[in-house]
PDB file of N, CA and C in Angstrom:
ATOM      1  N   UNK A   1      68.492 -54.891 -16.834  1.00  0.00           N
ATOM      2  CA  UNK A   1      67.509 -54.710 -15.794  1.00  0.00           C
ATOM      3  C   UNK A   1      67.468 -53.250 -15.334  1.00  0.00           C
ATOM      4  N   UNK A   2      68.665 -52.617 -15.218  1.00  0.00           N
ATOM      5  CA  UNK A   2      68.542 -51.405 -15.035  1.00  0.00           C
ATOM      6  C   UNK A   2      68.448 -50.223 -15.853  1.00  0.00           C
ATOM      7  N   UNK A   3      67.252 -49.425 -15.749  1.00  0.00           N
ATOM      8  CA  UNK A   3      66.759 -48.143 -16.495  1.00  0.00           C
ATOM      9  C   UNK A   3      67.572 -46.610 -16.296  1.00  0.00           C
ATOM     10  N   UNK A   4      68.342 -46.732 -15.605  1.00  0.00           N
ATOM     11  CA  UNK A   4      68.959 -45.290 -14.636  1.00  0.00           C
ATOM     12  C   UNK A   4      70.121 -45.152 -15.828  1.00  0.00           C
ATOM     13  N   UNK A   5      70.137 -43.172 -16.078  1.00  0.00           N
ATOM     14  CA  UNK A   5      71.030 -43.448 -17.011  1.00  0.00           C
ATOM     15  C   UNK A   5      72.612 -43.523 -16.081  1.00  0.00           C
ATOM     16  N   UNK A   6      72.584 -44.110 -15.115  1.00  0.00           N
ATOM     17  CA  UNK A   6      74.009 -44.846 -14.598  1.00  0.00           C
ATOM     18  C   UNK A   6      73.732 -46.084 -14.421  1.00  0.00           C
ATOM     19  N   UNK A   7      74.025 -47.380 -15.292  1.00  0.00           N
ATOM     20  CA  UNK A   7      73.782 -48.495 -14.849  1.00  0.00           C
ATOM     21  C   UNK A   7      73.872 -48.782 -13.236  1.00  0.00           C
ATOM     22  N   UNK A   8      73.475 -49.778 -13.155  1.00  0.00           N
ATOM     23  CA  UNK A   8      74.469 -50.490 -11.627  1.00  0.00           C
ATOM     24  C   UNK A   8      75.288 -51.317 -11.779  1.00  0.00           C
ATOM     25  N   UNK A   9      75.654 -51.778 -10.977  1.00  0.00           N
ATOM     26  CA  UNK A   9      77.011 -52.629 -10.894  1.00  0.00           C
ATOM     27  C   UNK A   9      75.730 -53.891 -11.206  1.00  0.00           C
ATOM     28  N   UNK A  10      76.894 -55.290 -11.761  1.00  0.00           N
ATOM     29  CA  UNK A  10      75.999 -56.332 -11.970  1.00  0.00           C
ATOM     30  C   UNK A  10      75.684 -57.238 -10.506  1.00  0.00           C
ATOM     31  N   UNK A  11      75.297 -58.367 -10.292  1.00  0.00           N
ATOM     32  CA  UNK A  11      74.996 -58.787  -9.149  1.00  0.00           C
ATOM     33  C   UNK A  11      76.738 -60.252  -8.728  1.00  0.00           C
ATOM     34  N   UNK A  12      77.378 -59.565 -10.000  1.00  0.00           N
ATOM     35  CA  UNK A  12      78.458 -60.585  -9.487  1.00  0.00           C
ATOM     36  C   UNK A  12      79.505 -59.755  -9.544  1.00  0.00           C
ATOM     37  N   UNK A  13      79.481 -58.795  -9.487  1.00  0.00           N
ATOM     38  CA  UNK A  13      80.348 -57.248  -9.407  1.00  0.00           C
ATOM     39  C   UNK A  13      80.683 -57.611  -7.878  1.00  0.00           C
ATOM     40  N   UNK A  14      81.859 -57.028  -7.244  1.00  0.00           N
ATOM     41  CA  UNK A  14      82.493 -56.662  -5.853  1.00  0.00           C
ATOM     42  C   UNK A  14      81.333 -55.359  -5.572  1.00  0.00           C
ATOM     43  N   UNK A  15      81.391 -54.770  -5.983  1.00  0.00           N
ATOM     44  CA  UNK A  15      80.458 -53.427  -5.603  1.00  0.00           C
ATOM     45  C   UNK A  15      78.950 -53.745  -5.801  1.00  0.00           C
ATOM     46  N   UNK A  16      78.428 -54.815  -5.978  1.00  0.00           N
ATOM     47  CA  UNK A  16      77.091 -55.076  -5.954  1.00  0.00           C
ATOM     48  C   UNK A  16      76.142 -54.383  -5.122  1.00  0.00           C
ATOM     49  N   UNK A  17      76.857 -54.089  -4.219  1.00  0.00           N
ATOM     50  CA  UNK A  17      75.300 -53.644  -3.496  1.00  0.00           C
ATOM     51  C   UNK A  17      75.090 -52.065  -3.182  1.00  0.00           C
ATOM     52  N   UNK A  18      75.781 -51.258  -4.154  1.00  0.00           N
ATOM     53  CA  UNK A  18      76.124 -49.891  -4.809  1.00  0.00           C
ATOM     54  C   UNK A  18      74.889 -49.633  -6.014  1.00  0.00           C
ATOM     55  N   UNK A  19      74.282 -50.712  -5.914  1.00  0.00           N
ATOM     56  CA  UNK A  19      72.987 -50.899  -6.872  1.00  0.00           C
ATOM     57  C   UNK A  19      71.893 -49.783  -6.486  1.00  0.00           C
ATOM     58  N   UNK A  20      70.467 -49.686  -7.041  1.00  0.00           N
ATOM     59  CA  UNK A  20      70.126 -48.641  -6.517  1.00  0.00           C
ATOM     60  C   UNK A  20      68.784 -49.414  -5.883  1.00  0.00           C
ATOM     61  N   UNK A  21      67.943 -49.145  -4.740  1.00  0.00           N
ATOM     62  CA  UNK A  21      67.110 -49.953  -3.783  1.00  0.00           C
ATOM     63  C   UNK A  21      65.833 -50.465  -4.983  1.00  0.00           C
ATOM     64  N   UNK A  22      65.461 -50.758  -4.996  1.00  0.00           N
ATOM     65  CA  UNK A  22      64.133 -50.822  -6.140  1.00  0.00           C
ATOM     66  C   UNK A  22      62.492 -51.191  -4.643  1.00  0.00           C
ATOM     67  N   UNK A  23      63.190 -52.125  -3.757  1.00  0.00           N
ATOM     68  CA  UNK A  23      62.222 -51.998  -3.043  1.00  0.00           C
ATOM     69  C   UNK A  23      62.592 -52.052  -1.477  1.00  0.00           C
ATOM     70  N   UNK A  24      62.256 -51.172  -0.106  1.00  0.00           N
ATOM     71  CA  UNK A  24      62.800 -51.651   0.976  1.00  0.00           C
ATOM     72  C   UNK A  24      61.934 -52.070   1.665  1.00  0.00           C
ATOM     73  N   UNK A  25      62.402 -53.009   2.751  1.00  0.00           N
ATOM     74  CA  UNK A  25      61.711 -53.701   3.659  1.00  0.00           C
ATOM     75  C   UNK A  25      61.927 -53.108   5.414  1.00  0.00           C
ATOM     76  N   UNK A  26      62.522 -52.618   5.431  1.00  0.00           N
ATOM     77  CA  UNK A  26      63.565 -51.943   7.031  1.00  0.00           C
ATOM     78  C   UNK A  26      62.569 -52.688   7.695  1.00  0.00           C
ATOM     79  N   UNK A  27      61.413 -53.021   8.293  1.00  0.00           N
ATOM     80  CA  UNK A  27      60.812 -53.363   9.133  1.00  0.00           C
ATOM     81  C   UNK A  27      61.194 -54.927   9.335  1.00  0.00           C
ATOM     82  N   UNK A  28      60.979 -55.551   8.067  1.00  0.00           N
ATOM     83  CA  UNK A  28      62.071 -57.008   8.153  1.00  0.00           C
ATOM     84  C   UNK A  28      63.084 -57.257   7.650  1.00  0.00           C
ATOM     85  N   UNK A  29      64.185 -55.930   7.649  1.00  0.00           N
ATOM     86  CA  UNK A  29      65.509 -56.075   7.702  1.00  0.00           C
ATOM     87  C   UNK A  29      66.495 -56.435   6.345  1.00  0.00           C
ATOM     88  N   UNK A  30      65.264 -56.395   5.108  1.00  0.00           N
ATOM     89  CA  UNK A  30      66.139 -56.543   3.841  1.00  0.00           C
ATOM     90  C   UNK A  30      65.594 -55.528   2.310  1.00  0.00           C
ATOM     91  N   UNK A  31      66.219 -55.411   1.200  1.00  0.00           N
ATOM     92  CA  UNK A  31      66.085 -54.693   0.334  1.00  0.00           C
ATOM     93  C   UNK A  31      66.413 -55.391  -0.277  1.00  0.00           C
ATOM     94  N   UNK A  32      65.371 -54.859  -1.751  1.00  0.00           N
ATOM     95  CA  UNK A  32      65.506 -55.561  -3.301  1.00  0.00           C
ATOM     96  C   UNK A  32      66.631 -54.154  -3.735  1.00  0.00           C
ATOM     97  N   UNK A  33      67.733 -54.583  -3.836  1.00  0.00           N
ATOM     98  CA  UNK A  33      68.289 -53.851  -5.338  1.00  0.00           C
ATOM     99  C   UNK A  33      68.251 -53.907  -6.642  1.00  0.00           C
ATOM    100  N   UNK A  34      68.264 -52.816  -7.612  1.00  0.00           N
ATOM    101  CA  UNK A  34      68.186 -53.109  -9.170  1.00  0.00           C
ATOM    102  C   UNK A  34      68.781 -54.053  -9.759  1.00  0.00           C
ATOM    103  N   UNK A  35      70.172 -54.559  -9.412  1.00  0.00           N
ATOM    104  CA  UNK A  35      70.433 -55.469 -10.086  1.00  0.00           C
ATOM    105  C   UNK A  35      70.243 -57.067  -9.516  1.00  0.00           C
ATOM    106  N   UNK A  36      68.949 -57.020  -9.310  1.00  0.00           N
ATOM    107  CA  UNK A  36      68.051 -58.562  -8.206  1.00  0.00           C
ATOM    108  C   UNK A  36      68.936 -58.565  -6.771  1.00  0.00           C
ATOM    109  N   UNK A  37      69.498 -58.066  -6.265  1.00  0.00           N
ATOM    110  CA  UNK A  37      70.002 -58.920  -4.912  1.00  0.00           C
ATOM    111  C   UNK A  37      69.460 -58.409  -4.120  1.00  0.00           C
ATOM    112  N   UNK A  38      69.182 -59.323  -3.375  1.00  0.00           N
ATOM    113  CA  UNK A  38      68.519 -59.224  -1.754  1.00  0.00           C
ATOM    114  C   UNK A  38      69.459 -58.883  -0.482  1.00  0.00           C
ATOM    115  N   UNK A  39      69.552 -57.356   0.038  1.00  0.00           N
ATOM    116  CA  UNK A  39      70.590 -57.362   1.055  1.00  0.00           C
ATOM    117  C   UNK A  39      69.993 -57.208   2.135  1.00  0.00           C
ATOM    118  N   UNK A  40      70.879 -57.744   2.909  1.00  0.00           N
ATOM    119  CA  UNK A  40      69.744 -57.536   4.531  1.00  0.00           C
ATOM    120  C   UNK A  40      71.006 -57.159   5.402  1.00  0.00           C
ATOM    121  N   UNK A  41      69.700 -56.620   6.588  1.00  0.00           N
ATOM    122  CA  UNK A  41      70.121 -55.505   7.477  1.00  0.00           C
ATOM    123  C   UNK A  41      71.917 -56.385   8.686  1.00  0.00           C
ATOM    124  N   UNK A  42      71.897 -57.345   7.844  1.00  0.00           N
ATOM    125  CA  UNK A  42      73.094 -58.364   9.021  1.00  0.00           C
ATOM    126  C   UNK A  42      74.284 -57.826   7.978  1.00  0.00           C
ATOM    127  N   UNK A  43      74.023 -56.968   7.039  1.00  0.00           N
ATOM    128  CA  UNK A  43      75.127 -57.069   5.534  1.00  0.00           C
ATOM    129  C   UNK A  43      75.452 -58.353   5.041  1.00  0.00           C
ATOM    130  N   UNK A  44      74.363 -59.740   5.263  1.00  0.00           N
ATOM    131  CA  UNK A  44      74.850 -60.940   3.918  1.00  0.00           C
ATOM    132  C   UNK A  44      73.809 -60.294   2.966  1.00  0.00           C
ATOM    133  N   UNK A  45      74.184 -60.870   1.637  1.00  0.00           N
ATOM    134  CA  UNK A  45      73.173 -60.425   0.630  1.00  0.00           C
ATOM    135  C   UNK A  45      72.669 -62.261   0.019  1.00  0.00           C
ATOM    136  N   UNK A  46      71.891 -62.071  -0.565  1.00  0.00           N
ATOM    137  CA  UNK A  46      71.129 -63.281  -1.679  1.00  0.00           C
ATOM    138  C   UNK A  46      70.909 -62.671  -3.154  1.00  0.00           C
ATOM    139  N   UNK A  47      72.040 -63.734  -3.745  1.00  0.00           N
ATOM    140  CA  UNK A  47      72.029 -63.202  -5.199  1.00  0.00           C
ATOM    141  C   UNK A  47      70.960 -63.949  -5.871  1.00  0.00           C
ATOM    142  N   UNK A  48      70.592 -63.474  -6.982  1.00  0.00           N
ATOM    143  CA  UNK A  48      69.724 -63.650  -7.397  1.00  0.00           C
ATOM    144  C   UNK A  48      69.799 -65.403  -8.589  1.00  0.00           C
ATOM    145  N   UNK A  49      71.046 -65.915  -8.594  1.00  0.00           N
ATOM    146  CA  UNK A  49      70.937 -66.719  -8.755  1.00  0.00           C
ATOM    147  C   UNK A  49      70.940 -68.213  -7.701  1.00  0.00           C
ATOM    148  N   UNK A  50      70.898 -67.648  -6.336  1.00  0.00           N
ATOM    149  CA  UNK A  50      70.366 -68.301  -5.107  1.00  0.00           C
ATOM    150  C   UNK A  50      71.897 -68.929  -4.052  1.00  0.00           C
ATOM    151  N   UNK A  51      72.813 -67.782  -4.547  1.00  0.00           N
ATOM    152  CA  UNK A  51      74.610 -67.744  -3.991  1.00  0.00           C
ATOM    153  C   UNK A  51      73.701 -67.299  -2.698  1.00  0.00           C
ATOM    154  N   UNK A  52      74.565 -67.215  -1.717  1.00  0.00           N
ATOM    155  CA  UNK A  52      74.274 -66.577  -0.327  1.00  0.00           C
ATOM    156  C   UNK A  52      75.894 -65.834   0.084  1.00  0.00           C
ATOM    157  N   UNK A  53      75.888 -64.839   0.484  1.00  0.00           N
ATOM    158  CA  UNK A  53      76.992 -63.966   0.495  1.00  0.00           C
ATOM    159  C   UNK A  53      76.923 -63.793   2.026  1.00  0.00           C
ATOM    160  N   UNK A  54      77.371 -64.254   2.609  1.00  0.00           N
ATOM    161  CA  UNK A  54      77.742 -64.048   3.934  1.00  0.00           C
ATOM    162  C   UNK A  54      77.959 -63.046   4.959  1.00  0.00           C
ATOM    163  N   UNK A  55      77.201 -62.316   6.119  1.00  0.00           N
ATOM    164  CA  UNK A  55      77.190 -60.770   6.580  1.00  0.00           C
ATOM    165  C   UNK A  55      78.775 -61.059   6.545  1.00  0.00           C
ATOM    166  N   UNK A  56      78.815 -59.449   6.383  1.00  0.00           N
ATOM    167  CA  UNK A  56      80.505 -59.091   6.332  1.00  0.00           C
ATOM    168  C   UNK A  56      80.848 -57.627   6.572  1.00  0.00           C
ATOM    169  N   UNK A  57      80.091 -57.717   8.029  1.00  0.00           N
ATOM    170  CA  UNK A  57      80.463 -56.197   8.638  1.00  0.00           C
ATOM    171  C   UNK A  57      81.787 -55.904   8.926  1.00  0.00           C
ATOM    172  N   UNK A  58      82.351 -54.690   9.076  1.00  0.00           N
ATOM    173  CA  UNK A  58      83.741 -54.598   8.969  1.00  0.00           C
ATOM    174  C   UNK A  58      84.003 -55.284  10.573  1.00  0.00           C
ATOM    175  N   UNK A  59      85.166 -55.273  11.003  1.00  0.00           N
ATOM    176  CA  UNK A  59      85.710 -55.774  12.288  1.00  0.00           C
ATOM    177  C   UNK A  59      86.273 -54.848  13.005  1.00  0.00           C
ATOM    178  N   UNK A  60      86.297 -54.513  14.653  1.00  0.00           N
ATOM    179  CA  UNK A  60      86.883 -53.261  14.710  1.00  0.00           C
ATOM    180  C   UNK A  60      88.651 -53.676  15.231  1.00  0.00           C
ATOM    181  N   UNK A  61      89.606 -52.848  14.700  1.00  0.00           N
ATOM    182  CA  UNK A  61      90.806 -53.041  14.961  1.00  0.00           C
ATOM    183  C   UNK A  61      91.261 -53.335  16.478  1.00  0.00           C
TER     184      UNK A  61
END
């Protein structure tokens, strides 16, 4: 799926969302990345095989 001569990470990679934007939404809070996932502005993402990844902002100490 990806054309960049640096791939991206795949969408079941830990670093998934190191992908590169392909389309943004900021006004309703989510982005298409290159390798299909849907991340939104809460940090859960939606993989593209329809997983749901749970926001997972850091916590403060």
């Amino acid at each position: 799926m990806c054309r960049h001569p640096e791939p991206c990470p795949s969408a079941d990679s830990p670093d998934r969302e190191a992908a590169a934007v392909v389309v943004a939404h900021p006004e309703q809070g989510w982005s298409l990345l290159c390798n299909a996932v849907v991340v939104f502005d809460d940090t859960g993402d939606l993989l593209p095989d329809g997983r749901i990844i749970a926001p997972h902002r850091p916590t403060e100490a």
